[in-house]
Protein backbone atom coordinates (compact mmCIF):
# COMPACT_ATOMS: atom_id res chain seq x y z
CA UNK A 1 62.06 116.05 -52.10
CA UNK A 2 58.38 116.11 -51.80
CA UNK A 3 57.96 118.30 -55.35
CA UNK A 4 60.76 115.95 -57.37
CA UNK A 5 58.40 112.75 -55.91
CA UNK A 6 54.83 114.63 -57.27
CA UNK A 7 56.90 114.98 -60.52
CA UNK A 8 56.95 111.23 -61.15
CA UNK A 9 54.19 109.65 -62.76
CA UNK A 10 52.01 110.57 -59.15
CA UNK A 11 54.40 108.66 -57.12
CA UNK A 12 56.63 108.12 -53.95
CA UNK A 13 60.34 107.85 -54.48
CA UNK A 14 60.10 106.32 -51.04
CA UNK A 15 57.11 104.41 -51.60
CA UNK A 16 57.89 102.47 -54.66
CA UNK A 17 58.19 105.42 -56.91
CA UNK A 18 61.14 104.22 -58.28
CA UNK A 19 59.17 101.15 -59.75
CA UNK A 20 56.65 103.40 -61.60
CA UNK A 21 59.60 105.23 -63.47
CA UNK A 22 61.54 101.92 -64.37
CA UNK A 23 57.81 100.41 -65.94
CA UNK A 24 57.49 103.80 -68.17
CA UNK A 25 60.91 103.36 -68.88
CA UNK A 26 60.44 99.48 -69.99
CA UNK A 27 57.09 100.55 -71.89
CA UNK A 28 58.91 103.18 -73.96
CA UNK A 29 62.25 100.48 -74.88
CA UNK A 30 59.41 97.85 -75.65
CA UNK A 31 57.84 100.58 -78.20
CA UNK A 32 61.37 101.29 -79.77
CA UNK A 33 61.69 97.79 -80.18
CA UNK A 34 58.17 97.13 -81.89
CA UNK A 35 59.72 99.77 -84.92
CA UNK A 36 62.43 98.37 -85.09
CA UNK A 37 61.18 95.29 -85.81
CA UNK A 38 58.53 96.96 -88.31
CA UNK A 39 61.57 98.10 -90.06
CA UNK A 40 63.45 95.13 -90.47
CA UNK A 41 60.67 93.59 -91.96
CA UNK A 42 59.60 89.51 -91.53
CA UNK A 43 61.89 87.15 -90.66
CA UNK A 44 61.60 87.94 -86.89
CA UNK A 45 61.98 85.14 -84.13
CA UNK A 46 58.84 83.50 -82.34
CA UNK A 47 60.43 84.76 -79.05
CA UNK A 48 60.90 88.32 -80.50
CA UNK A 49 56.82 87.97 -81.46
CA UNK A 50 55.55 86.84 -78.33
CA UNK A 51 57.68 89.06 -76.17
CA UNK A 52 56.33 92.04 -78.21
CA UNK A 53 53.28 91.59 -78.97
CA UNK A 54 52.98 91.23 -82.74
CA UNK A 55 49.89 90.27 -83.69
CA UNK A 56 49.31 88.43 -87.89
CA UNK A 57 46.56 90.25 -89.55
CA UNK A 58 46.89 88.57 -93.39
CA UNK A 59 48.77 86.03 -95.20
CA UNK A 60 51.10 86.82 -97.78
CA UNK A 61 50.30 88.53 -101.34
CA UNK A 62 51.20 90.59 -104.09
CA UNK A 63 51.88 93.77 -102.60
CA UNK A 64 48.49 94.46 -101.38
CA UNK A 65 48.08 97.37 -98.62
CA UNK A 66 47.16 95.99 -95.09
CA UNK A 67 45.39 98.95 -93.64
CA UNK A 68 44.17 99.77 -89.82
CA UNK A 69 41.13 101.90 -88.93
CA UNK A 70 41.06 104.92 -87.24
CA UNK A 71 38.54 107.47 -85.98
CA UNK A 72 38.99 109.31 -89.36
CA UNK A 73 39.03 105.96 -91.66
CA UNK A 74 41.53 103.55 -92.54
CA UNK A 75 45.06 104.12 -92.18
CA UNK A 76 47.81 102.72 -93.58
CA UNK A 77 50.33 100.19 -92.01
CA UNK A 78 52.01 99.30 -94.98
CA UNK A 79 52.84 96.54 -97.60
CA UNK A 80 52.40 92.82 -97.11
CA UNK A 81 55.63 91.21 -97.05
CA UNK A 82 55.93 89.22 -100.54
CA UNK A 83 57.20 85.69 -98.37
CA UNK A 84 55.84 86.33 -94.47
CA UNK A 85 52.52 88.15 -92.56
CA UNK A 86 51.83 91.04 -92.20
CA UNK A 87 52.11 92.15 -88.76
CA UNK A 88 50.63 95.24 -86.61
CA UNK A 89 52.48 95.74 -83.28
CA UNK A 90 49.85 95.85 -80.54
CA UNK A 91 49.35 95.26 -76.62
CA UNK A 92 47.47 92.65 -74.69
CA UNK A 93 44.47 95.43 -74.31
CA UNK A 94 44.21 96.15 -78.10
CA UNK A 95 43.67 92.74 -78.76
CA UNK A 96 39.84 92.27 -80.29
CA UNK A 97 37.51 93.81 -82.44
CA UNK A 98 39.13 97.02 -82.20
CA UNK A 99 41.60 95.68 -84.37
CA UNK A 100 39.98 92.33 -86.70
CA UNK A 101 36.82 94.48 -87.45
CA UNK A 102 38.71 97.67 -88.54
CA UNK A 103 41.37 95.44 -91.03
CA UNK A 104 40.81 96.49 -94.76
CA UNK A 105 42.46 95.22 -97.71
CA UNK A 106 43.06 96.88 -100.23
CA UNK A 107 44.49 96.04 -103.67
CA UNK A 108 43.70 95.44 -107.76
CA UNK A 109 40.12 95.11 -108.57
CA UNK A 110 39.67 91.30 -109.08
CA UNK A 111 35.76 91.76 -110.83
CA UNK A 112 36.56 92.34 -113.97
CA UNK A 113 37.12 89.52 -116.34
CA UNK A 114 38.55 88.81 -120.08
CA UNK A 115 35.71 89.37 -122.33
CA UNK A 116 33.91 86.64 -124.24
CA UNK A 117 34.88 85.40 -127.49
CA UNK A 118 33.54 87.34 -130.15
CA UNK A 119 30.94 85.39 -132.65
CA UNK A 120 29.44 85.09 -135.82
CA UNK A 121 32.47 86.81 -137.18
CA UNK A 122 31.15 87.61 -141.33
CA UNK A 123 32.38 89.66 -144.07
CA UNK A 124 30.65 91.50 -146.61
CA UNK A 125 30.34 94.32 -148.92
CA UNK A 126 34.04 93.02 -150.34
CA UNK A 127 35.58 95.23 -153.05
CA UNK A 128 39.08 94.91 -155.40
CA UNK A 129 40.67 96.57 -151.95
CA UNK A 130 38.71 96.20 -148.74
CA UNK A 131 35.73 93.88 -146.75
CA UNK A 132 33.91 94.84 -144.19
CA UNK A 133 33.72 92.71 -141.62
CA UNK A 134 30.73 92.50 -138.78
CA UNK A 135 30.61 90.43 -135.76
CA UNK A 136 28.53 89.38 -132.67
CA UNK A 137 30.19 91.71 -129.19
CA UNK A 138 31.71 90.95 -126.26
CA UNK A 139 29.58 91.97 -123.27
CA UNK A 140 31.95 94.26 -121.79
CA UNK A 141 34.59 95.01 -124.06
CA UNK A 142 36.18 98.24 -124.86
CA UNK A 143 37.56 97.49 -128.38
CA UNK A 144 38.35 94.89 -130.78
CA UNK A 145 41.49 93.21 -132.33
CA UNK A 146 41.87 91.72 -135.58
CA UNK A 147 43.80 89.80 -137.02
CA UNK A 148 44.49 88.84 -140.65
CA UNK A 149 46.58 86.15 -141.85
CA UNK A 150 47.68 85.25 -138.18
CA UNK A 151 48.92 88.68 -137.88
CA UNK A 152 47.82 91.71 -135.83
CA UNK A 153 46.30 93.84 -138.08
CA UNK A 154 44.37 96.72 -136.56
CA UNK A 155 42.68 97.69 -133.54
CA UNK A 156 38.92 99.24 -133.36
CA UNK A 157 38.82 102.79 -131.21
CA UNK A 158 35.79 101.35 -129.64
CA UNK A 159 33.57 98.78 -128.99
CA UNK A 160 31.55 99.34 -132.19
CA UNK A 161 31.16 95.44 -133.52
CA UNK A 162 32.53 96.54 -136.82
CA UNK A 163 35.18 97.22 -139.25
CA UNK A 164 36.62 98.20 -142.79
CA UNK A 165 40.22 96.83 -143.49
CA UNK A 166 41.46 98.15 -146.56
CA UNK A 167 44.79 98.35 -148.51
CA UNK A 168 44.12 94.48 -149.90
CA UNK A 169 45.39 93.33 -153.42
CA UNK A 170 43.03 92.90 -155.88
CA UNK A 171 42.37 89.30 -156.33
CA UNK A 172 44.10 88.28 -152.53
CA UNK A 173 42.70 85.82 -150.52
CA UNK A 174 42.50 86.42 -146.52
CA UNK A 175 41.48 85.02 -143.17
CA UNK A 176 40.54 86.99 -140.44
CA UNK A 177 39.57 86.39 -136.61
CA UNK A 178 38.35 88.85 -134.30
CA UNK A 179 39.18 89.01 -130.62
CA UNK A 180 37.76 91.14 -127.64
CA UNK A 181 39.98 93.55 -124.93
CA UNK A 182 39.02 95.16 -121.84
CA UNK A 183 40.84 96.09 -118.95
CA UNK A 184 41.44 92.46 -117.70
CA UNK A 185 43.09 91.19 -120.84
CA UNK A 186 42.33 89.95 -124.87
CA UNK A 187 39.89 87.20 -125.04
CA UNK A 188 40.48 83.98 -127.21
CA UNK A 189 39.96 84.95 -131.44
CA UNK A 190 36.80 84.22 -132.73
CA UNK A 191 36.81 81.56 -135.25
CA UNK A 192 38.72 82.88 -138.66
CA UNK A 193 36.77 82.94 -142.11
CA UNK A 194 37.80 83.39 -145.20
CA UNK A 195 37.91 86.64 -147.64
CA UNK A 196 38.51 86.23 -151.85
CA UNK A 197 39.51 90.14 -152.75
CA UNK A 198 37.23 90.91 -155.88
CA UNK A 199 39.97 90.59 -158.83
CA UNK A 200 41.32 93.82 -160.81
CA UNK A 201 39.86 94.93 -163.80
CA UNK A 202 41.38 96.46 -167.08
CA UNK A 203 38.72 99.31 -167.91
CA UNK A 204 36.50 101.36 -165.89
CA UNK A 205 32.88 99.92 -166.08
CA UNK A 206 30.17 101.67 -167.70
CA UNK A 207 27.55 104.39 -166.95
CA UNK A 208 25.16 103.51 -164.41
CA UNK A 209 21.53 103.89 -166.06
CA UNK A 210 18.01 103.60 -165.25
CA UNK A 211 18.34 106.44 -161.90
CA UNK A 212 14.82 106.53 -160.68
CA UNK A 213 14.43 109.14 -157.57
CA UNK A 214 11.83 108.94 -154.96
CA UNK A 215 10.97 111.10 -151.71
CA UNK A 216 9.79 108.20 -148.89
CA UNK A 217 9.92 111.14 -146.35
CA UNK A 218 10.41 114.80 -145.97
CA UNK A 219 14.05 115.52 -146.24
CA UNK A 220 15.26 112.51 -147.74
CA UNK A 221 15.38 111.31 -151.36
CA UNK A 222 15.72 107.67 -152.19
CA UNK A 223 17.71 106.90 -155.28
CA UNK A 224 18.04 103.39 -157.16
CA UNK A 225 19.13 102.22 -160.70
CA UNK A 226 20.05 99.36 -162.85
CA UNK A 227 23.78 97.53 -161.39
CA UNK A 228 26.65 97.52 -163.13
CA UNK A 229 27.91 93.85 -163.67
CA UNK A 230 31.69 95.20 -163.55
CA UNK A 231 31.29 97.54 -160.63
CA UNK A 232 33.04 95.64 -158.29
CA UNK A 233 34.21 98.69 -156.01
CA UNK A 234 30.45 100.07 -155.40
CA UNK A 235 29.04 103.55 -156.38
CA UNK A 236 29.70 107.38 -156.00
CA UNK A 237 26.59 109.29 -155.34
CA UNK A 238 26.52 113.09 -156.65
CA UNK A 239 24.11 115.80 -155.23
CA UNK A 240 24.03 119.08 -157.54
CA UNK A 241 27.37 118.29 -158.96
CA UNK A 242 29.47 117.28 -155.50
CA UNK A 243 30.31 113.71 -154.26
CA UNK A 244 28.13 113.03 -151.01
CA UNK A 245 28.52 109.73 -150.78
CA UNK A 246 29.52 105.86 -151.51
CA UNK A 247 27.68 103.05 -151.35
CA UNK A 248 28.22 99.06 -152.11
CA UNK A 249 25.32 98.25 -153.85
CA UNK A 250 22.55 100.03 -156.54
CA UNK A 251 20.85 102.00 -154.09
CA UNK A 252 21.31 104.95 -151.63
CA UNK A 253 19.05 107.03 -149.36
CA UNK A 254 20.01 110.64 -149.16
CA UNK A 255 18.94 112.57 -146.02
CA UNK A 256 19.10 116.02 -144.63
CA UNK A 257 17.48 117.10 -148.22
CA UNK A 258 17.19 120.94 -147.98
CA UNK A 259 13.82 122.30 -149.55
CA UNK A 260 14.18 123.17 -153.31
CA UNK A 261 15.37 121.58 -156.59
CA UNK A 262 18.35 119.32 -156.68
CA UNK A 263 20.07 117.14 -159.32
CA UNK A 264 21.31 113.47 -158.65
CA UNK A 265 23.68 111.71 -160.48
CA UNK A 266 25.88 108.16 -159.80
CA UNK A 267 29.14 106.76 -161.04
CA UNK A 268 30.25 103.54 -160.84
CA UNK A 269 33.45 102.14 -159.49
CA UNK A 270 36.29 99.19 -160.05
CA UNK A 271 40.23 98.74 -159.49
CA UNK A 272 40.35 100.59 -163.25
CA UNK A 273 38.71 103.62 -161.91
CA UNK A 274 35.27 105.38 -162.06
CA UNK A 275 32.58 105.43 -164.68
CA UNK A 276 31.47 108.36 -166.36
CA UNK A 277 28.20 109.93 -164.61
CA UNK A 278 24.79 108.73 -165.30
CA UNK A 279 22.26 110.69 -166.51
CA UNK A 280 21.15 113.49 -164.20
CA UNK A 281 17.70 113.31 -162.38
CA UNK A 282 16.14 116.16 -160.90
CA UNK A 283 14.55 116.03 -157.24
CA UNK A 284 12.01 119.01 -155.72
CA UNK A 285 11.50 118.53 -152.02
């Protein structure tokens, strides 16, 4: 008898042992209870609260993660109910700053915001089949929409303030808007302006003349000439017989000249097609 009485919980059967083993007894039912209640979820009676010990720690919300901390950080208790508290089961003796100074929340990142509308929307450079269009940015924003005609048209693979839209008829007219995206959402569309597609021509326009070359720096060659009245699609630039480039108006700078002799030559361009070369002028850098 003496060993079965050191056996429970330091007691004496005879001595009021017996009361010690029904209070573990009632602590380890209450417990069951608390998870049981944790898995039912809210909806539990005042009575069932106060006899438990449930204690609120935050109002309801959209699924964000109530969370407890422990020695090694937080640790989860689980979803907020989406209509009730959330609730950690605790006893009188936990009830403090153990527990309101260790509560984290965590859910969605609420600081960032729908960019600003985008300004000073402007096109330019406007040929028989594309504009370019520029525009003030959107602190923040990670690309660009636009929109022609009311319609989605394309979006930008970065935040680059810029764009070409091509594939327009020759002689169309357009609007376009521009609106900013980032994470949080699409801003409101700038305000829309207007685009008048240059119109299509019969015949290709003629010979650019007049090429004058210049070297403004080592490495680069600056070319102008005389513009074509009809070349409404810009200019090809030709470098010792190949195509290096296109540009809107009468001029172009070359760069990443290497040393020697090289020959220049332009061409211009309209909805008929592409001029015959001018005459060639010859470059040493």
């Amino acid at each position: 008898m003496g060993a079965a009485g050191a056996g429970v919980a330091g007691g004496d059967l005879a001595a009021g042992g017996a009361v010690g083993l029904h209070q573990a007894l009632d602590e380890v039912d209450h417990a069951l209870q608390v998870l049981d209640l944790a898995d039912r979820g809210p909806g539990v009676e005042a009575a069932q609260e106060a006899d438990l010990g449930l204690v609120d720690v935050a109002g309801a919300g959209d699924g964000a993660l109530v969370e407890q901390g422990g020695a090694d950080g937080p640790v989860g208790v689980g979803p907020q109910a989406a209509h009730g508290l959330g609730r950690v089961p605790v006893g009188a003796e936990d009830v403090g700053a153990e527990v309101a100074d260790d509560l984290v929340l965590a859910g969605p990142d609420s600081r960032t915001t729908i960019p600003a509308q985008p300004t000073d929307l402007a096109p330019s450079e406007t040929t028989s089949h594309s504009t370019r269009l520029t525009w003030t940015g959107s602190p923040g924003a990670s690309r660009y929409r636009i929109y022609q005609d009311g319609v989605l048209r394309i979006s930008t693979a970065n935040s680059e303030p810029s764009a070409v839209l091509t594939g327009l008829a020759p002689g169309s007219s357009h609007t376009f808007a521009v609106s900013a995206v980032d994470s949080a959402g699409e801003s409101a569309p700038s305000e829309s302006v207007g685009v008048n597609v240059m119109p299509g021509q019969d015949t290709p326009p003629f010979a650019p003349r007049s090429v004058a070359a210049t070297i403004p720096a080592p490495g680069q060659v600056w070319l102008a000439w005389e513009a074509v009245q009809s070349a409404s699609d810009g200019y090809y630039v030709y470098r010792d017989g190949v195509r290096i480039a296109w540009t809107y108006g009468p001029s172009y700078l070359v760069v990443a000249v290497t040393p020697g002799e090289h020959i220049f030559a332009v061409s211009a361009l309209n909805s008929a097609g592409e001029s015959p070369r001018s005459s060639p002028v010859t470059v040493i850098s």
